[in-house]
C-alpha atoms as a PDB file:
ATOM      1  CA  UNK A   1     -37.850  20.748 -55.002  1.00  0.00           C
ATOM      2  CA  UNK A   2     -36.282  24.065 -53.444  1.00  0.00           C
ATOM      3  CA  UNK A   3     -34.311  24.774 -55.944  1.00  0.00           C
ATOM      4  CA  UNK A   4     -36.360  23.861 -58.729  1.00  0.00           C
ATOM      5  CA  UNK A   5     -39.082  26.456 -57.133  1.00  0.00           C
ATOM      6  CA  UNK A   6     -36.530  28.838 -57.083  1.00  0.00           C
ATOM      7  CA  UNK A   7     -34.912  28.615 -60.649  1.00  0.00           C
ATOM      8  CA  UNK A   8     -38.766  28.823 -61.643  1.00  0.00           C
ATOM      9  CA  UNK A   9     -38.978  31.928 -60.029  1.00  0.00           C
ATOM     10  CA  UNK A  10     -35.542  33.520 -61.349  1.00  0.00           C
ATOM     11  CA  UNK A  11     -36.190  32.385 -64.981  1.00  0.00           C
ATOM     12  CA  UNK A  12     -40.221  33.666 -64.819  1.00  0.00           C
ATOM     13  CA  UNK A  13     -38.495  37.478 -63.386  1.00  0.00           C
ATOM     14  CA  UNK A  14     -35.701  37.312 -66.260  1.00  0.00           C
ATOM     15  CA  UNK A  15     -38.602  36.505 -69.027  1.00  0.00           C
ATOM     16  CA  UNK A  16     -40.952  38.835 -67.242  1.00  0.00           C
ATOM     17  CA  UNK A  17     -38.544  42.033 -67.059  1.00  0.00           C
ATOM     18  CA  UNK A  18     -39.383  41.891 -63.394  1.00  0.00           C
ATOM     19  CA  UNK A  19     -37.265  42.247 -60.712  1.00  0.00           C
ATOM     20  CA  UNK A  20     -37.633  40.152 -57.565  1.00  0.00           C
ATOM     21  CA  UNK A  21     -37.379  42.220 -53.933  1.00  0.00           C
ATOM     22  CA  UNK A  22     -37.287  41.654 -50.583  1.00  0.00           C
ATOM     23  CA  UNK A  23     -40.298  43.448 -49.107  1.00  0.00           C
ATOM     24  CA  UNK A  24     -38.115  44.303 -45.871  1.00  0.00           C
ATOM     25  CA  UNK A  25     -35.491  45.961 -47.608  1.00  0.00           C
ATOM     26  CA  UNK A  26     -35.016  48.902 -49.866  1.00  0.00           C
ATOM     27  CA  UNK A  27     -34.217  48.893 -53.208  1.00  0.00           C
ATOM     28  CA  UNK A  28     -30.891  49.682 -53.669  1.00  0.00           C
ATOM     29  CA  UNK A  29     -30.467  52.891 -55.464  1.00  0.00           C
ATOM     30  CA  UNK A  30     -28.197  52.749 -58.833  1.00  0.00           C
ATOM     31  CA  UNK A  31     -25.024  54.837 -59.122  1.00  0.00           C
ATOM     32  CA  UNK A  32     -24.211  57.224 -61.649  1.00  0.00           C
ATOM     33  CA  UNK A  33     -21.674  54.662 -62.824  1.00  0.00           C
ATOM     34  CA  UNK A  34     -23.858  52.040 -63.327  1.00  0.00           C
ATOM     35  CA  UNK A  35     -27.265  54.150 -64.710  1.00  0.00           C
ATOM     36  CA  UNK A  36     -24.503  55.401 -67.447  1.00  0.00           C
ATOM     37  CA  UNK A  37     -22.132  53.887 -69.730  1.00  0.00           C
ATOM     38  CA  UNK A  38     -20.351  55.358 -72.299  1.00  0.00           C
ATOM     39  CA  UNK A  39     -19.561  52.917 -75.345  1.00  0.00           C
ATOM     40  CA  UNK A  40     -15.909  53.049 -76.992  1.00  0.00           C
ATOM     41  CA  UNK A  41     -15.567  50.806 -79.953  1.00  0.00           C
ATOM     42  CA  UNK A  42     -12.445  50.275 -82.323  1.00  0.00           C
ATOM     43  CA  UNK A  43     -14.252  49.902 -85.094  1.00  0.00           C
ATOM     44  CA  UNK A  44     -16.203  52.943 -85.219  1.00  0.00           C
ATOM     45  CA  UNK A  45     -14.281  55.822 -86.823  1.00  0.00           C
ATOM     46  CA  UNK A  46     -12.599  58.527 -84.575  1.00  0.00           C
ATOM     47  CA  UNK A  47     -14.532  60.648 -82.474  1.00  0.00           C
ATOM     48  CA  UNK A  48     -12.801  63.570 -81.444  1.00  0.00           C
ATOM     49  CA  UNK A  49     -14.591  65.604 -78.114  1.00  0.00           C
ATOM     50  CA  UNK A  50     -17.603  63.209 -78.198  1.00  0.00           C
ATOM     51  CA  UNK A  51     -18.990  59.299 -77.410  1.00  0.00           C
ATOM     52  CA  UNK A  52     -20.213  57.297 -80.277  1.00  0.00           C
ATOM     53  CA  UNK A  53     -22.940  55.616 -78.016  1.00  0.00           C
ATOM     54  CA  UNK A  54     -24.128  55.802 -74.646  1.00  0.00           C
ATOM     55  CA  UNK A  55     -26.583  53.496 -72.625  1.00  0.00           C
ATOM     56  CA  UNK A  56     -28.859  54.246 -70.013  1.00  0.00           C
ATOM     57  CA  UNK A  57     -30.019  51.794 -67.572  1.00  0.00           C
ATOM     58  CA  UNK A  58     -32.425  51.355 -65.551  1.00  0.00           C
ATOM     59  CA  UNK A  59     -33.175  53.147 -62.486  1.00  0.00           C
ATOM     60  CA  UNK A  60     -31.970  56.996 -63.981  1.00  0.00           C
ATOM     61  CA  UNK A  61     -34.348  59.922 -64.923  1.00  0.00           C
ATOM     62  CA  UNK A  62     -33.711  61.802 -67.794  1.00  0.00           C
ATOM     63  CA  UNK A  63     -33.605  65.041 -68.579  1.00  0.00           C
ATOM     64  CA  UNK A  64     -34.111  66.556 -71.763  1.00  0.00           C
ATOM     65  CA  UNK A  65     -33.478  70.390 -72.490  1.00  0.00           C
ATOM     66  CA  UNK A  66     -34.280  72.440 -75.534  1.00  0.00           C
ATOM     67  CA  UNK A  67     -32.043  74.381 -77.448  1.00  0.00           C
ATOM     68  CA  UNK A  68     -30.730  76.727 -75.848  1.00  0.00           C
ATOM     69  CA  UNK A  69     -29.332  80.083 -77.384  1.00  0.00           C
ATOM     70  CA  UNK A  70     -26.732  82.990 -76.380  1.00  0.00           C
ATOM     71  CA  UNK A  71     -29.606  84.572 -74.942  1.00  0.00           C
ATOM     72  CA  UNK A  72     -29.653  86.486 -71.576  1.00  0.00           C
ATOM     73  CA  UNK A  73     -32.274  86.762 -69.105  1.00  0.00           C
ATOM     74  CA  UNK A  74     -33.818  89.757 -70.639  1.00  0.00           C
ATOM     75  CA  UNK A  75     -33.805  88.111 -73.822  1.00  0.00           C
ATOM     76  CA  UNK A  76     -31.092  90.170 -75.551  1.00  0.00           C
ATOM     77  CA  UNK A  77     -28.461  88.408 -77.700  1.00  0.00           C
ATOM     78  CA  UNK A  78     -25.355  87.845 -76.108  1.00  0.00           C
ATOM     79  CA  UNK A  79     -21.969  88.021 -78.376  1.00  0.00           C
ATOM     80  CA  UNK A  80     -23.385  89.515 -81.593  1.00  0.00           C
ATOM     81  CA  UNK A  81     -20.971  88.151 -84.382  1.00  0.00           C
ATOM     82  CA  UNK A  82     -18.644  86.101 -81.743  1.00  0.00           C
ATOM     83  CA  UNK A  83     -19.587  82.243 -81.764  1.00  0.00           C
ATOM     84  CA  UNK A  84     -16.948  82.198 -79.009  1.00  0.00           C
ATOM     85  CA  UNK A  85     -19.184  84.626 -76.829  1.00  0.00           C
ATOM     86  CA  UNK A  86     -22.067  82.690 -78.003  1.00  0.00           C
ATOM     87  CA  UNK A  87     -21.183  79.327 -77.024  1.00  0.00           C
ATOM     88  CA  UNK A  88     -20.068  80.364 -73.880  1.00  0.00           C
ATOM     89  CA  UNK A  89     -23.642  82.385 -73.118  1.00  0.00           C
ATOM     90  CA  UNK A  90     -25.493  78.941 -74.529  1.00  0.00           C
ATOM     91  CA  UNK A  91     -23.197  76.871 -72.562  1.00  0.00           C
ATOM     92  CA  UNK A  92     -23.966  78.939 -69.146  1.00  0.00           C
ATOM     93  CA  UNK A  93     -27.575  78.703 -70.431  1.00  0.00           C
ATOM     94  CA  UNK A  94     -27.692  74.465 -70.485  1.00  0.00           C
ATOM     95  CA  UNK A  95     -25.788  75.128 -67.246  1.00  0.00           C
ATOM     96  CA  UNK A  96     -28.499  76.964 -65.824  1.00  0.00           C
ATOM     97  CA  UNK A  97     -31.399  74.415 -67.209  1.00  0.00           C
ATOM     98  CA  UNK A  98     -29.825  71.721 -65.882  1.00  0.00           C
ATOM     99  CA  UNK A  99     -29.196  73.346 -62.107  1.00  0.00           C
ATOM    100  CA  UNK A 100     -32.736  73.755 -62.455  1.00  0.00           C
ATOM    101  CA  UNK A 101     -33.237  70.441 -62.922  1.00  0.00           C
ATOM    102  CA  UNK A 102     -31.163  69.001 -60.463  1.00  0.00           C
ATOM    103  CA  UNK A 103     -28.467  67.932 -62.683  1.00  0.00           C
ATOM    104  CA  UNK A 104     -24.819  69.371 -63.951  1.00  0.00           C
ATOM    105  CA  UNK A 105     -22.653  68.902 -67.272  1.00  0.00           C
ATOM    106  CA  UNK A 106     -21.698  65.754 -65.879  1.00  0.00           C
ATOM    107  CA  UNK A 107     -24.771  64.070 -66.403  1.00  0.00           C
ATOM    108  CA  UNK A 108     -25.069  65.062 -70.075  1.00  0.00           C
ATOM    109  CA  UNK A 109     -25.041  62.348 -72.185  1.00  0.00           C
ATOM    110  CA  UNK A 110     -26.262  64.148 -75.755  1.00  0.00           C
ATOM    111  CA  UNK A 111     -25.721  66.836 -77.549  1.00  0.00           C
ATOM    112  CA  UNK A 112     -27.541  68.503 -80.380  1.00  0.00           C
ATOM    113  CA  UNK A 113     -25.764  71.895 -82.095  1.00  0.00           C
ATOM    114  CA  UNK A 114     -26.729  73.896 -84.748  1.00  0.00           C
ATOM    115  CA  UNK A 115     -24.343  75.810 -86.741  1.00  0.00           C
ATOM    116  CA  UNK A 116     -24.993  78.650 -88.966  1.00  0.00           C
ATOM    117  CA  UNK A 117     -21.188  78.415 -90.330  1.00  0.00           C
ATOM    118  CA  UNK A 118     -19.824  74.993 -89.690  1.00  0.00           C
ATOM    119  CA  UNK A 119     -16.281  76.541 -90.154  1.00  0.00           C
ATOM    120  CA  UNK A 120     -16.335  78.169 -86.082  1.00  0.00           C
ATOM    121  CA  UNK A 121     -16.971  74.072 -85.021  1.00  0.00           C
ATOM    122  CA  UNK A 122     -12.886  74.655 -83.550  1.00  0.00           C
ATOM    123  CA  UNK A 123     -14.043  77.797 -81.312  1.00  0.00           C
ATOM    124  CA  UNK A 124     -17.423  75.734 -80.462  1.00  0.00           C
ATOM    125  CA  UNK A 125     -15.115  73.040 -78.892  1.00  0.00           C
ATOM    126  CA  UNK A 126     -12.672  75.052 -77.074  1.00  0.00           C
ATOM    127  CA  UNK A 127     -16.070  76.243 -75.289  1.00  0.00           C
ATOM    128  CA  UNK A 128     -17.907  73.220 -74.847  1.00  0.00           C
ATOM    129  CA  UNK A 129     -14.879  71.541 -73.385  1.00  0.00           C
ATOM    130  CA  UNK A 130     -14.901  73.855 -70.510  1.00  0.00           C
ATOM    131  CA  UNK A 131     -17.954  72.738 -69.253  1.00  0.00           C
ATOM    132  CA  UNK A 132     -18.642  68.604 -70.517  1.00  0.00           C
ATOM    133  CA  UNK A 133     -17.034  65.720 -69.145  1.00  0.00           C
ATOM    134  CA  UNK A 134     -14.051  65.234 -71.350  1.00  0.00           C
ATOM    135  CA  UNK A 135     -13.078  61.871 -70.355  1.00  0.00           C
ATOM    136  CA  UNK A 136     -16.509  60.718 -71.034  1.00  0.00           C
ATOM    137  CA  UNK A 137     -17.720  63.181 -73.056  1.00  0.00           C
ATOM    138  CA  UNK A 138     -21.551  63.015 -74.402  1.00  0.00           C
ATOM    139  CA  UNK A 139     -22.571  61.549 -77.537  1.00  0.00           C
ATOM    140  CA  UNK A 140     -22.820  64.721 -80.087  1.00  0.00           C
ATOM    141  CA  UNK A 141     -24.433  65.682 -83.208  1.00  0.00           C
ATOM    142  CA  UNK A 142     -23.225  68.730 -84.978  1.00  0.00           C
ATOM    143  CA  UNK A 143     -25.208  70.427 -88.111  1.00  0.00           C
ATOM    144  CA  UNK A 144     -25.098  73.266 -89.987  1.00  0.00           C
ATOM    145  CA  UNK A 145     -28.182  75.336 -91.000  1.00  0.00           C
ATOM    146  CA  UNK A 146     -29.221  78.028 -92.853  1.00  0.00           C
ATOM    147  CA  UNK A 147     -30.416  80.156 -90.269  1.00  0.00           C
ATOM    148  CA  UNK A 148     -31.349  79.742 -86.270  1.00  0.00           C
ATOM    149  CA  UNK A 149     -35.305  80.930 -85.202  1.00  0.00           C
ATOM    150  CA  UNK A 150     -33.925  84.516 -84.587  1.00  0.00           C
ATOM    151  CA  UNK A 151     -31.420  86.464 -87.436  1.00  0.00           C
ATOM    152  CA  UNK A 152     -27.725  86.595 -85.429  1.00  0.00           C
ATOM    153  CA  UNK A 153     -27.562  83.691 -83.464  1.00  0.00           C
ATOM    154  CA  UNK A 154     -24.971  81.609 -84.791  1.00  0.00           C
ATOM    155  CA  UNK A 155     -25.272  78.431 -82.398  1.00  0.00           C
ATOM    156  CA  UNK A 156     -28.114  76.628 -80.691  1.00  0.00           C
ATOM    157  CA  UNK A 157     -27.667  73.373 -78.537  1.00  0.00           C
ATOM    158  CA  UNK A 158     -29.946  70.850 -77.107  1.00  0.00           C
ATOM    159  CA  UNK A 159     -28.744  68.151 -74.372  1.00  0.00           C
ATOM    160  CA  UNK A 160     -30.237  64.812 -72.810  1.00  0.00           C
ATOM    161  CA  UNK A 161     -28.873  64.656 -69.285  1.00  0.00           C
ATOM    162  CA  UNK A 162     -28.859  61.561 -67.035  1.00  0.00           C
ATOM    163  CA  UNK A 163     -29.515  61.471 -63.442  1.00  0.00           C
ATOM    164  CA  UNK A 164     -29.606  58.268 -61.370  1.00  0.00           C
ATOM    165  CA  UNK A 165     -32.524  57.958 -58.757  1.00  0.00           C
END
């Protein structure tokens, strides 16, 4: 009778989305390992410097930053003309966003960039591999536009970041 009680339980928790607890202990917390995971599949197409899919699991906050520019703190364009510059300044800006939010390039899981000449995406790379998690590296969009909110900014980039609890 036990047992049946007990598969009751499990199977009303499963059906439920509830989780069952022991009052007298503490939830354990999840690990970055386990609030993450980065799909691979061989029968998507090739994706060079980015995931095709990544899940997030319970028991993680997320984090989501707006695009963010080659900008300084004064507000003055950084790298006028050099998308190298540029990426780097955006890059140290997402860097500084996500310090601020108790997170680092390791918990990025998306990116969003905006190109105003598609043709620089090589020099974007170079940058943006300095700073993401290569082996696992987020899952990335990349478009080009006709213009960015301000005349000489050639990138923007957005990025969802991950953090477990």
């Amino acid at each position: 009778m036990r047992i049946a009680f007990i598969l009751v339980c499990l199977t009303a928790s499963i059906f439920s989305g509830s989780r069952t607890t022991n009052q007298t202990k503490e939830t354990p917390k999840v690990s970055e390992k386990s609030a993450v995971r980065f799909i691979k599949s061989g029968t998507l197409p090739p994706s060079p410097g980015y995931s095709q899919a990544v899940e997030i699991r319970p028991g993680a906050r997320i984090i989501y930053i707006a695009g963010q520019v080659a900008m300084d703190g004064s507000g003055k364009l950084i790298g006028e003309g050099d998308l190298r510059a540029q990426a780097t300044q955006t890059f140290e800006n997402l860097k500084a966003a996500l310090q601020a939010s108790g997170a680092g390039f390791e918990n990025v899981v998306k990116l969003n960039s905006y190109f105003v000449d598609m043709s620089q995406l090589p020099a974007f790379r170079e940058v943006r591999d300095k700073y993401v998690n290569t082996t696992n590296p987020p899952a990335s969009t990349a478009v080009q536009v006709s213009r960015l909110f301000r005349e000489g900014f050639l990138v923007e980039v957005e990025a969802v970041a991950v953090v477990p609890e």
